[in-house]
N, C-alpha and C. Protein backbone atom coordinates (compact mmCIF):
# COMPACT_ATOMS: atom_id res chain seq x y z
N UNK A 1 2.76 -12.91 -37.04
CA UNK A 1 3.17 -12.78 -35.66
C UNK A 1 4.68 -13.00 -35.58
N UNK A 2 4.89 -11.75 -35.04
CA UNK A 2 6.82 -12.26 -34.88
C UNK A 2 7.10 -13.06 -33.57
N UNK A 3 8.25 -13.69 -33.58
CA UNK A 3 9.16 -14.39 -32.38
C UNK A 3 9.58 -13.08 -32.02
N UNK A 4 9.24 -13.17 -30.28
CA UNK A 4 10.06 -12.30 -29.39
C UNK A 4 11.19 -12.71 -29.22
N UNK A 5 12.34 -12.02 -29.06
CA UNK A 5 13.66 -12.60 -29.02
C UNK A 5 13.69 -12.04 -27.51
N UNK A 6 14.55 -13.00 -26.84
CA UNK A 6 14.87 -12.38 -25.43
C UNK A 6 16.22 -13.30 -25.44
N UNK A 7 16.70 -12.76 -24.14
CA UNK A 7 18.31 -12.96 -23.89
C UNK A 7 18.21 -13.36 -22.18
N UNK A 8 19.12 -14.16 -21.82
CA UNK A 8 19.36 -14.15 -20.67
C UNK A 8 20.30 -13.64 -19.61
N UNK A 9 19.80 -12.88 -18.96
CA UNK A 9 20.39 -11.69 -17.89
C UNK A 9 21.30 -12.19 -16.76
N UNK A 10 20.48 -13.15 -16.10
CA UNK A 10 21.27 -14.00 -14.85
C UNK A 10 20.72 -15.51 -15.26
N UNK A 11 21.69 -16.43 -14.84
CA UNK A 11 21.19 -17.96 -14.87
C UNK A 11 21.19 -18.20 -13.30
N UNK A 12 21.29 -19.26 -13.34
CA UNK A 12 20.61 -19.85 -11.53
C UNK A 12 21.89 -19.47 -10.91
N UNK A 13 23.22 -19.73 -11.49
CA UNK A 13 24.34 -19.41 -10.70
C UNK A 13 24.32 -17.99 -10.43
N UNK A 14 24.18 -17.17 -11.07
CA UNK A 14 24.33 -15.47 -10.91
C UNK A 14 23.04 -15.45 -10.31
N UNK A 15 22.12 -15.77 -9.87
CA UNK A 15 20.91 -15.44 -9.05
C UNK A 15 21.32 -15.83 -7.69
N UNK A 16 22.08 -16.50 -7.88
CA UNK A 16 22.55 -17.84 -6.09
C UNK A 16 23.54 -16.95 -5.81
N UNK A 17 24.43 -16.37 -6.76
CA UNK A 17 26.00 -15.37 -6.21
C UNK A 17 25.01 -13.92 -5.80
N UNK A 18 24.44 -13.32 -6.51
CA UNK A 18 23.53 -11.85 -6.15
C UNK A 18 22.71 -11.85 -5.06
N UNK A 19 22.17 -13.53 -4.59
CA UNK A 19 21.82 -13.35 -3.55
C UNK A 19 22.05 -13.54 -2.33
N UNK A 20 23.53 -14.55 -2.14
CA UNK A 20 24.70 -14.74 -1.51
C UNK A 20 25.07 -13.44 -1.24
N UNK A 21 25.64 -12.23 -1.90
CA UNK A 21 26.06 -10.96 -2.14
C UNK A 21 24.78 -9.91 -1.18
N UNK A 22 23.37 -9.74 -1.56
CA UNK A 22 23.17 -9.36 -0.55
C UNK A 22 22.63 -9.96 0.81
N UNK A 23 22.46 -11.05 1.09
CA UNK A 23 22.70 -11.33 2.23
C UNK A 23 23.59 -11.23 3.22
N UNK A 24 25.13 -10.84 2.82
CA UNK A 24 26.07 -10.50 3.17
C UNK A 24 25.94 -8.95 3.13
N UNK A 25 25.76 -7.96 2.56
CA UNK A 25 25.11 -7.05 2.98
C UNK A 25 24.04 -6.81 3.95
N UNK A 26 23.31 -7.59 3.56
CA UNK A 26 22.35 -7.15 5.25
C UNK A 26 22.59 -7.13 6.22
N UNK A 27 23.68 -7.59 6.37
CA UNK A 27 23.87 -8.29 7.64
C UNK A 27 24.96 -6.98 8.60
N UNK A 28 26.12 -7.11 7.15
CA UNK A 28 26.81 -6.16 7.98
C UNK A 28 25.92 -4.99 7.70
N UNK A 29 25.35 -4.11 6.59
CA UNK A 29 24.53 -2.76 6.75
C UNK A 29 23.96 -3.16 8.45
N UNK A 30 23.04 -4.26 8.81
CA UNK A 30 22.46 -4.09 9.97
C UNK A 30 22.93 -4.56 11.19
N UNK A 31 24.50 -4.40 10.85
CA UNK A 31 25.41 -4.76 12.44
C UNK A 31 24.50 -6.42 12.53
N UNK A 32 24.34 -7.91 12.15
CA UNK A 32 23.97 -8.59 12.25
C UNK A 32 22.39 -8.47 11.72
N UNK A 33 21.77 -9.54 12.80
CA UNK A 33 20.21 -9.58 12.09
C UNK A 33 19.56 -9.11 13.33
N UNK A 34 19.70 -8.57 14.46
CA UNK A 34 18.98 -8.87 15.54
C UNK A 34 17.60 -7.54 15.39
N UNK A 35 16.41 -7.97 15.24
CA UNK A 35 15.33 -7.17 15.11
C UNK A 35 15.10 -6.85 13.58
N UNK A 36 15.46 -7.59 12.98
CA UNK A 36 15.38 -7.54 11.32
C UNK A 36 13.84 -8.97 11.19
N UNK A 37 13.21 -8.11 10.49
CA UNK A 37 12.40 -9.17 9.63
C UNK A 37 12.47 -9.11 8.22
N UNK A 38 12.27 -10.16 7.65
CA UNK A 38 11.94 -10.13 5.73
C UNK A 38 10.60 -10.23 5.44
N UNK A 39 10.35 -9.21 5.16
CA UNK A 39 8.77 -9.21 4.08
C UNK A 39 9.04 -9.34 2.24
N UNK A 40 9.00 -10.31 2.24
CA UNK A 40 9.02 -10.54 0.50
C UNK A 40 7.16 -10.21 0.14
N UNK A 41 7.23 -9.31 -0.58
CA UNK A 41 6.16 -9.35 -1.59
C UNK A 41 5.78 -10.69 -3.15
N UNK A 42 3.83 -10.75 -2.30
CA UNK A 42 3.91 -11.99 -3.08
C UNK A 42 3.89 -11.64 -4.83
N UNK A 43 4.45 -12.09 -5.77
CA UNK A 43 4.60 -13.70 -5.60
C UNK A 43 6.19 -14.18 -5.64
N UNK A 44 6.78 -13.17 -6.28
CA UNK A 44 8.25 -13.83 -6.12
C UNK A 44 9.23 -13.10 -4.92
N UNK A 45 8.94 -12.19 -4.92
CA UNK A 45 9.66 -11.64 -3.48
C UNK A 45 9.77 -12.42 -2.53
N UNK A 46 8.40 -13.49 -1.95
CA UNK A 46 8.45 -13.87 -0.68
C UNK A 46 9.45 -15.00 -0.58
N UNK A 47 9.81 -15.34 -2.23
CA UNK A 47 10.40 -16.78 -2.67
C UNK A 47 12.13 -16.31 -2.49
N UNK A 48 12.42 -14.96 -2.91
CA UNK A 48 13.64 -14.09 -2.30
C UNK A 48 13.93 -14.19 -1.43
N UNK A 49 12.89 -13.59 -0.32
CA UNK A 49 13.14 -13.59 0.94
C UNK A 49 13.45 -14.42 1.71
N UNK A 50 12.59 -15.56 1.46
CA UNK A 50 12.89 -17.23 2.03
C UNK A 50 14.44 -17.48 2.45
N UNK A 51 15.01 -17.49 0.65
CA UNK A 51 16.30 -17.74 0.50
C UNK A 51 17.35 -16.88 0.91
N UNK A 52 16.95 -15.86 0.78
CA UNK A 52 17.87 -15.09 1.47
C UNK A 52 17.87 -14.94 3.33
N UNK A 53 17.21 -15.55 3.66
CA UNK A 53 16.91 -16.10 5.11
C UNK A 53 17.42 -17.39 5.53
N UNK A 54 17.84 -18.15 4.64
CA UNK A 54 18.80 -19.21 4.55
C UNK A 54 20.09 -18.88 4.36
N UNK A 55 20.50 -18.24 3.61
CA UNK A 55 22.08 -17.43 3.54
C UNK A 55 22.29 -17.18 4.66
N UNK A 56 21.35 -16.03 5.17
CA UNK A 56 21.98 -15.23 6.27
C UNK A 56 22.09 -16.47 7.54
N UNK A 57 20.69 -17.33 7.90
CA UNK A 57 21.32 -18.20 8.73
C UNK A 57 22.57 -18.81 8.72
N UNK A 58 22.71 -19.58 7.48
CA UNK A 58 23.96 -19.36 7.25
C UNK A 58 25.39 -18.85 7.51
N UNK A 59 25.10 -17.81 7.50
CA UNK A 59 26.43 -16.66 7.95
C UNK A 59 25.96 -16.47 9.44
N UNK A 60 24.91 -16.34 9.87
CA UNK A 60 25.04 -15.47 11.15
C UNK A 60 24.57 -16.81 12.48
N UNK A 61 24.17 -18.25 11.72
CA UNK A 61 23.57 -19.05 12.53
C UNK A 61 22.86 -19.16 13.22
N UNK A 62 22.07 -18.16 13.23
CA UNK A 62 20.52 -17.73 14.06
C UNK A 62 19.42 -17.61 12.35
N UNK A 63 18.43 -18.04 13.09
CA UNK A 63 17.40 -17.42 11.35
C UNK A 63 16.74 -16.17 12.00
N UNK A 64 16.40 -15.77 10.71
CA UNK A 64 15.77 -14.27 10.45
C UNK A 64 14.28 -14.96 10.36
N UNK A 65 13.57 -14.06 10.69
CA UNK A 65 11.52 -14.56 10.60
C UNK A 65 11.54 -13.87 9.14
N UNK A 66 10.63 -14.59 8.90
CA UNK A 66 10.39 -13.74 6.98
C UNK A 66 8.71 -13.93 6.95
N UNK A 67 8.06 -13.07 6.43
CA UNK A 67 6.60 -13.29 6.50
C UNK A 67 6.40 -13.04 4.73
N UNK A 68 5.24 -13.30 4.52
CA UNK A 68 4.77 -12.37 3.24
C UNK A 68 4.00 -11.50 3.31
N UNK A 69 3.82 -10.76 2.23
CA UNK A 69 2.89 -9.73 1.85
C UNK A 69 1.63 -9.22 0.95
N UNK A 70 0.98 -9.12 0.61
CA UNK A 70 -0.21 -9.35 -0.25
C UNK A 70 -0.20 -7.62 -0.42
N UNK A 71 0.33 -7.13 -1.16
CA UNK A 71 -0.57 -5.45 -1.32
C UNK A 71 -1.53 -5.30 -2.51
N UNK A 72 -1.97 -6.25 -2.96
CA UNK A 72 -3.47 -6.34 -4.04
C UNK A 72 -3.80 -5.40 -3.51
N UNK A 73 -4.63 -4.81 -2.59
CA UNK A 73 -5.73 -3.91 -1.88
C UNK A 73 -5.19 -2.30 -1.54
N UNK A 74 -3.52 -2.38 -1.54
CA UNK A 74 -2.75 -1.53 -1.77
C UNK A 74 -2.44 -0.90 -2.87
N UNK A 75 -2.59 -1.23 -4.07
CA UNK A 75 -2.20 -1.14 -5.06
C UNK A 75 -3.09 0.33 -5.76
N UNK A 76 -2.20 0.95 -6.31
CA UNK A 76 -2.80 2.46 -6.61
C UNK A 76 -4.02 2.49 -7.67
N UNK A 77 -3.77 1.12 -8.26
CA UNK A 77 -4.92 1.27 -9.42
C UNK A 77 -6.31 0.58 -8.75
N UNK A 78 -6.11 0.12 -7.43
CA UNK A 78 -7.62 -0.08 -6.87
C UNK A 78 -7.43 0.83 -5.62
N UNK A 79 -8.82 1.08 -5.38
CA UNK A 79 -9.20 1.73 -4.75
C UNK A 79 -9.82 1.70 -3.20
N UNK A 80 -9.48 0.71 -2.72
CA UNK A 80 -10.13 0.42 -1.39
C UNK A 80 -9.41 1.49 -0.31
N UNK A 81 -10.12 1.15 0.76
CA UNK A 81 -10.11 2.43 2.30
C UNK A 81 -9.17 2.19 2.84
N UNK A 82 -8.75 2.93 3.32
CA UNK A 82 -7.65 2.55 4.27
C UNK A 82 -8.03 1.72 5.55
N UNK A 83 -9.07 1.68 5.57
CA UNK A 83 -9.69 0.78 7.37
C UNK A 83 -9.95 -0.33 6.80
N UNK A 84 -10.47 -0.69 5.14
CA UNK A 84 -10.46 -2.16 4.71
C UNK A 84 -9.32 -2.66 4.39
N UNK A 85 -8.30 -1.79 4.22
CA UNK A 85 -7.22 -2.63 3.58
C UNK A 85 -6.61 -2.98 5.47
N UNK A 86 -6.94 -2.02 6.01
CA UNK A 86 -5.96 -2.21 7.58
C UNK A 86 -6.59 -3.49 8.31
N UNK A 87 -7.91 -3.53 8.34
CA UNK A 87 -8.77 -4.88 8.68
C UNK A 87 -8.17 -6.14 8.22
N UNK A 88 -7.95 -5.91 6.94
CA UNK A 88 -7.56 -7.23 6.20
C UNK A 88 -6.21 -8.02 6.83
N UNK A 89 -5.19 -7.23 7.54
CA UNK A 89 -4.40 -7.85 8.28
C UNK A 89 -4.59 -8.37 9.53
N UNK A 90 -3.48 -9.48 9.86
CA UNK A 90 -4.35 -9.97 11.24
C UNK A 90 -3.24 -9.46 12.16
N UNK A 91 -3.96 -9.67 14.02
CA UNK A 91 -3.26 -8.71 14.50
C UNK A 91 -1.71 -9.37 15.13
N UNK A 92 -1.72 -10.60 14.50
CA UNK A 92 -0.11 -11.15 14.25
C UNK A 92 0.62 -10.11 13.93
N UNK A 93 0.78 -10.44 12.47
CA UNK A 93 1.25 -9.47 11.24
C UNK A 93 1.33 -8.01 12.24
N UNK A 94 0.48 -7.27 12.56
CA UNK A 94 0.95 -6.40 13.36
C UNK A 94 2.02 -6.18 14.42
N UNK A 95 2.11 -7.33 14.72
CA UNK A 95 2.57 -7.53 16.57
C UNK A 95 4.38 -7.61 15.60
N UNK A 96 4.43 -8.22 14.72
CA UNK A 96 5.46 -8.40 13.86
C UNK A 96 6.63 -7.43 13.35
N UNK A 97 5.71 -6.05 12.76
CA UNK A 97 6.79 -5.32 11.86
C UNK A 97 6.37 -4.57 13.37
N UNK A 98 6.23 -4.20 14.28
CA UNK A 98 6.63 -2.54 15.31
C UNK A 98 7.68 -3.07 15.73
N UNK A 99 8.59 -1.39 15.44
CA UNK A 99 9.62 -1.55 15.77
C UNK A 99 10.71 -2.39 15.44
N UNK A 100 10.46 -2.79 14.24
CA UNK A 100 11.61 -3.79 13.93
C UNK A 100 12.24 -3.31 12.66
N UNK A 101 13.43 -3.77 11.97
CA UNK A 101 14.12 -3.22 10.61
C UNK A 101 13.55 -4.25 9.84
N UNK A 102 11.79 -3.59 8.81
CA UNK A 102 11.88 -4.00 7.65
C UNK A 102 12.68 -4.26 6.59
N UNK A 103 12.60 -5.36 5.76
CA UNK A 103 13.65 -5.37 5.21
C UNK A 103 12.34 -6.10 3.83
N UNK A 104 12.04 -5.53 3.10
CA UNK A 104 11.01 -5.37 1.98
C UNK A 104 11.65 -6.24 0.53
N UNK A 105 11.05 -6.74 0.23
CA UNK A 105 11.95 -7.88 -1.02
C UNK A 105 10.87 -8.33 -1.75
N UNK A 106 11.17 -7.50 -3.07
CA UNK A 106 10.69 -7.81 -4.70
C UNK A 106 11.40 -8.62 -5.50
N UNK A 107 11.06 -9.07 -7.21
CA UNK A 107 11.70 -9.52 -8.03
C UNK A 107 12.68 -7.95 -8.65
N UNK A 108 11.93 -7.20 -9.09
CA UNK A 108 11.89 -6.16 -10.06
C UNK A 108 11.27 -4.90 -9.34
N UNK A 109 12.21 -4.05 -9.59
CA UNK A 109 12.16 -3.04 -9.23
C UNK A 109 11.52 -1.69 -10.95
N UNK A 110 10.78 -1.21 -10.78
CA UNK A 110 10.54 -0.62 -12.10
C UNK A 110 10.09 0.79 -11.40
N UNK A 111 8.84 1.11 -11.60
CA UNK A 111 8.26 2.67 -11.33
C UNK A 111 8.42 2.85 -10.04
N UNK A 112 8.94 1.75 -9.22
CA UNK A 112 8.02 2.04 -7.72
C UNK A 112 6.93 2.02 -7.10
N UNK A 113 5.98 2.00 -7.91
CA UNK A 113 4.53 1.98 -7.30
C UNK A 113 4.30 0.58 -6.92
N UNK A 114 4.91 -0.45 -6.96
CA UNK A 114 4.72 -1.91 -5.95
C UNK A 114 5.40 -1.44 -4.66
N UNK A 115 6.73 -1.06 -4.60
CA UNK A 115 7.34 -0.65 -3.54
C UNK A 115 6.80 0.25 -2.80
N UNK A 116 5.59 1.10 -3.16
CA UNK A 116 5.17 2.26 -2.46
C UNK A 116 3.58 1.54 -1.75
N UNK A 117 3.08 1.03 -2.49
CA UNK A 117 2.00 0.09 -2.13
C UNK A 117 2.85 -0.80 -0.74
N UNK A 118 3.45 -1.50 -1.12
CA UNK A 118 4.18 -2.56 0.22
C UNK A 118 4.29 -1.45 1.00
N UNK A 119 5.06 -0.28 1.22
CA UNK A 119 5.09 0.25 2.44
C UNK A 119 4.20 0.58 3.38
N UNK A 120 3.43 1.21 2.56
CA UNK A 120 1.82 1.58 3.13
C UNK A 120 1.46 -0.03 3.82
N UNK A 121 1.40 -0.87 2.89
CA UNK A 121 0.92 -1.76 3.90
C UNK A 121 1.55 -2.52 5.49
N UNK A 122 2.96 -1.91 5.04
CA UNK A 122 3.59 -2.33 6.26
C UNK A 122 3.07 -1.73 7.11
N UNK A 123 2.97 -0.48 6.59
CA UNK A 123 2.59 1.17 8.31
C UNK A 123 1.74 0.83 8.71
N UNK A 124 0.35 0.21 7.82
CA UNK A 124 -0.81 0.30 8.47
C UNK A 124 -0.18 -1.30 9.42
N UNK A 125 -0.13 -1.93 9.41
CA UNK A 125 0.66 -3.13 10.37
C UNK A 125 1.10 -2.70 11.42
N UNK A 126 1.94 -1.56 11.98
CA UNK A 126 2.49 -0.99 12.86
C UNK A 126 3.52 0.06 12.07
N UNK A 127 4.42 0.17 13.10
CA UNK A 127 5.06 1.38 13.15
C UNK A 127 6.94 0.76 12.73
N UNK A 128 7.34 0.10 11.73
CA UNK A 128 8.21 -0.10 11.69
C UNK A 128 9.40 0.77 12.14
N UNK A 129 11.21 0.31 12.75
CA UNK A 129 11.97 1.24 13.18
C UNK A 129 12.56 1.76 12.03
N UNK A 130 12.71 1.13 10.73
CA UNK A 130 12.96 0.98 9.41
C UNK A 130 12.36 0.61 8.78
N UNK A 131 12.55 0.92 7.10
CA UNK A 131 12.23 0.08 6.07
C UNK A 131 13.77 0.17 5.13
N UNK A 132 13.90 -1.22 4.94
CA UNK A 132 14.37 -1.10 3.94
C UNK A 132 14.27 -1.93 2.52
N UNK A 133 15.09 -1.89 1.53
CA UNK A 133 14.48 -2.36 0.23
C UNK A 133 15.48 -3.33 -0.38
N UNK A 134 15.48 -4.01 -0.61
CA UNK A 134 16.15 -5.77 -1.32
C UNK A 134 15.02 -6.07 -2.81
N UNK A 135 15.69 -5.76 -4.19
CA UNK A 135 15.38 -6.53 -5.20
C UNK A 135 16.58 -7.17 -6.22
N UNK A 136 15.84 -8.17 -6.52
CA UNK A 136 16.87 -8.79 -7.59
C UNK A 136 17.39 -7.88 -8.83
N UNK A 137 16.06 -7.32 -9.36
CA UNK A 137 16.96 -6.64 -10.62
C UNK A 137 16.14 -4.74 -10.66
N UNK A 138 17.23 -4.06 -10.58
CA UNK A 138 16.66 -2.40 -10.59
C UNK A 138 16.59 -2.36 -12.13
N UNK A 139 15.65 -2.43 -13.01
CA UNK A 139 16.07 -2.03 -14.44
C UNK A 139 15.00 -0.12 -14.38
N UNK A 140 15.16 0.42 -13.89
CA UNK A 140 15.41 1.85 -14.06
C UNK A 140 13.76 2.35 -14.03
N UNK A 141 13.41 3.64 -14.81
CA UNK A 141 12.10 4.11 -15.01
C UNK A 141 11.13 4.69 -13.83
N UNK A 142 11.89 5.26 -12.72
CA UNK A 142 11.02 5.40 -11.45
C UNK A 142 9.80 6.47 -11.94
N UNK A 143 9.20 5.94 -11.09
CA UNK A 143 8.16 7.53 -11.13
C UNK A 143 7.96 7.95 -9.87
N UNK A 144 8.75 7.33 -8.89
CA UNK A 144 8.25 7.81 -7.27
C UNK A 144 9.68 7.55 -6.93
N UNK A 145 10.14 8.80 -5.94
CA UNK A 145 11.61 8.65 -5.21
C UNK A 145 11.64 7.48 -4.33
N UNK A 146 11.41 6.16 -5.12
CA UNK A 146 12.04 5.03 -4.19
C UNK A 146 13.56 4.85 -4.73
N UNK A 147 14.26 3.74 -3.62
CA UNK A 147 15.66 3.27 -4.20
C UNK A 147 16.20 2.38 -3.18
N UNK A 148 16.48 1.34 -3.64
CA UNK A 148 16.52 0.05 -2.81
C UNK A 148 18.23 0.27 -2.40
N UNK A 149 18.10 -0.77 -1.64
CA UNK A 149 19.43 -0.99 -0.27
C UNK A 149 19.97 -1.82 -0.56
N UNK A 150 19.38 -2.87 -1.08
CA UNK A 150 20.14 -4.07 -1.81
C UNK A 150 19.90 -4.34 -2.98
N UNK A 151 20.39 -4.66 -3.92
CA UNK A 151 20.30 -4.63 -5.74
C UNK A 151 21.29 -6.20 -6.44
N UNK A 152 20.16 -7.18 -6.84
CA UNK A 152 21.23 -7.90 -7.13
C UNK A 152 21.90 -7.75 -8.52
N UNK A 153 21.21 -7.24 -9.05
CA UNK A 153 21.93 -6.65 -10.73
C UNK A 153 20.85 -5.14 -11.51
N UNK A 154 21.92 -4.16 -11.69
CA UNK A 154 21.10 -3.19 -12.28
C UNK A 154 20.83 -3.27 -13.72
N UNK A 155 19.86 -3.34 -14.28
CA UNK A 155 19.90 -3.35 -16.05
C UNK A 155 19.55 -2.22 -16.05
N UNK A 156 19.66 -1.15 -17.20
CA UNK A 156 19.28 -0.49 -17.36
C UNK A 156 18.39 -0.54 -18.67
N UNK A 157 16.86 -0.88 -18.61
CA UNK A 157 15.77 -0.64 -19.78
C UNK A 157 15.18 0.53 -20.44
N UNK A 158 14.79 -0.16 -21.78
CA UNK A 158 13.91 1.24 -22.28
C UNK A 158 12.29 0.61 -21.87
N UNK A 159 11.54 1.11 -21.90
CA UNK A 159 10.21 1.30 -21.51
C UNK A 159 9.22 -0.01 -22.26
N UNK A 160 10.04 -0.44 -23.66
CA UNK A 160 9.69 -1.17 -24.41
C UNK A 160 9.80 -2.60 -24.16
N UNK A 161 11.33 -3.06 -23.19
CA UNK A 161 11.70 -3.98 -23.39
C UNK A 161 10.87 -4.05 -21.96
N UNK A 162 11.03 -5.68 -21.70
CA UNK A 162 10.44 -6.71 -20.16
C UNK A 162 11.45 -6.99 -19.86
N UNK A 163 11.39 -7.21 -18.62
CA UNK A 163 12.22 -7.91 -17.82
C UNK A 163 11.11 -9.17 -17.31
N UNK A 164 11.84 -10.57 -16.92
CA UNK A 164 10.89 -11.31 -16.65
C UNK A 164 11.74 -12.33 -15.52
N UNK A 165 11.25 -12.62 -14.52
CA UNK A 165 12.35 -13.40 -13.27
C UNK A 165 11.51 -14.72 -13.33
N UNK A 166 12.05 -15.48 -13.44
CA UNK A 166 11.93 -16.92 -13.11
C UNK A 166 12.46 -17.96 -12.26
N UNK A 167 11.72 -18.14 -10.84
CA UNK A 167 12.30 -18.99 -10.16
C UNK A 167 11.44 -20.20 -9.82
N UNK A 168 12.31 -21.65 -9.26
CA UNK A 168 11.92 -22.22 -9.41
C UNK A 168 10.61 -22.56 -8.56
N UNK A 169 10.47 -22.17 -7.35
CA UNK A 169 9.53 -22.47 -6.92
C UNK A 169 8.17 -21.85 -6.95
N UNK A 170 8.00 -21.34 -8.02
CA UNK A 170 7.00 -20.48 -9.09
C UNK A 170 6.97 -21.38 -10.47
N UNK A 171 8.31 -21.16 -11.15
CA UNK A 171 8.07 -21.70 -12.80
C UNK A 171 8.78 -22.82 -12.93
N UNK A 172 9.44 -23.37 -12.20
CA UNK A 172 10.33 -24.26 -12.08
C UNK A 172 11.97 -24.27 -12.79
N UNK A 173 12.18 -23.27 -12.63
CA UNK A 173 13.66 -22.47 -13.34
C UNK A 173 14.08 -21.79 -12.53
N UNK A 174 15.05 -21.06 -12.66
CA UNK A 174 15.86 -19.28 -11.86
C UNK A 174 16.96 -18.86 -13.26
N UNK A 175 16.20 -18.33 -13.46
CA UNK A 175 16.73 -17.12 -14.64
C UNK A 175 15.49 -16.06 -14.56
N UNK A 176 16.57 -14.76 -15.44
CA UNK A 176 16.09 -13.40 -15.48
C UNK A 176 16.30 -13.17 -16.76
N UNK A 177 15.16 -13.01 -17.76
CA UNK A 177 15.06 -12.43 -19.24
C UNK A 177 14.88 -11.53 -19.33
N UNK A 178 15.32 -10.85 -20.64
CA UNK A 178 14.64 -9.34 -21.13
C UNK A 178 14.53 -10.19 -22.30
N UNK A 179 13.46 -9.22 -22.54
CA UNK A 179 12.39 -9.49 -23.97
C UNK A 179 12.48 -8.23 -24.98
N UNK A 180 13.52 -8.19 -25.80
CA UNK A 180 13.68 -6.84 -26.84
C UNK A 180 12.02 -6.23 -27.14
C-alpha cells in the first residue's frame, strides 16, 4: 500500500483572506445585501455561508439570513419525484428564497451536478429573483454549463487528483488538500 502524498492548497489564513475577498464581492456585485439570502449546501457550504455572513455583517452592519440545504433527494444518482422531494421542504423555507437573490455556497466546485441538484431544490422552494454561486475552490472538469460568481481559489485538476476542504467546525482544522 502506498502513502498518498498530498500538499496544501490554502491554510486557515488564505481561507479567512478568500473569504474576506468574497464577501466583499457580494456585497458590492449586489449594490449591498438588501434581499440577499445564503443557502450553503450541507455539509460544508452551510459552514461557508455562516462565515461569510459574519464578514458581510461586518462590512455592511446589518446580517444577511443564511439557511441550509439538504439536496440528498436532489441528487441525480437518486431518483425520487419531484412532489416528494417538494413535500420534504417546509413551507418556511419556501416563504424564504421568493423573490430574493440566492446566493448558493459549496466547498468545491467540480462537474456541477451538486450545483445543479441545489438549484432545483431552491425552485421547487419558490421562485427565486436570482441565483447565484459562491465556492471556495473551482478545480475545473464541468459536465453541466454551471460557473460560479464568487471563487475563492481556482486549481486547476486532473480527474485523478482530490481536492479535500477541511474546516473546523466539521474536522476541526481549515485547510484545502490535493491528494496527487
Amino acid at each position: 500500500m502506498t502513502v498518498e502524498q498530498y500538499r496544501i492548497l490554502m491554510d486557515e489564513t488564505a481561507i479567512r483572506r478568500a473569504l474576506t475577498r468574497i464577501a466583499h464581492e457580494i456585497v458590492e456585485k449586489n449594490k449591498g445585501i438588501d434581499n440577499c439570502l445564503l443557502v450553503g449546501i450541507r455539509t460544508r457550504g452551510i459552514h461557508l455561508a455562516e462565515r461569510i455572513a459574519v464578514l458581510i455583517e461586518e462590512i455592511e452592519g446589518n446580517p444577511v439570513e443564511v439557511i441550509d440545504l439538504d439536496i440528498t433527494a436532489y441528487r441525480d444518482d437518486r431518483r425520487a419525484k419531484r412532489a416528494e422531494r417538494a413535500a420534504s421542504e417546509s413551507a418556511e423555507v419556501r416563504l424564504r428564497v421568493e423573490d430574493r437573490k440566492v446566493i448558493l455556497f459549496d466547498d468545491v466546485l467540480y462537474t456541477g451536478r451538486t450545483i445543479r441538484a441545489a438549484m432545483d431544490a431552491v425552485m421547487d422552494c419558490g421562485r427565486p429573483e436570482l441565483i447565484q454561486l459562491g465556492v471556495l475552490v473551482d478545480r475545473g472538469h464541468r459536465e453541466l454549463p454551471i460557473r460560479p460568481d464568487y471563487v475563492g481559489k481556482n486549481v486547476p485538476t486532473s480527474r485523478q487528483e482530490q481536492i479535500q476542504v477541511l474546516l473546523s467546525e466539521v474536522d476541526g482544522d481549515d485547510k484545502v488538500t490535493i491528494t496527487h
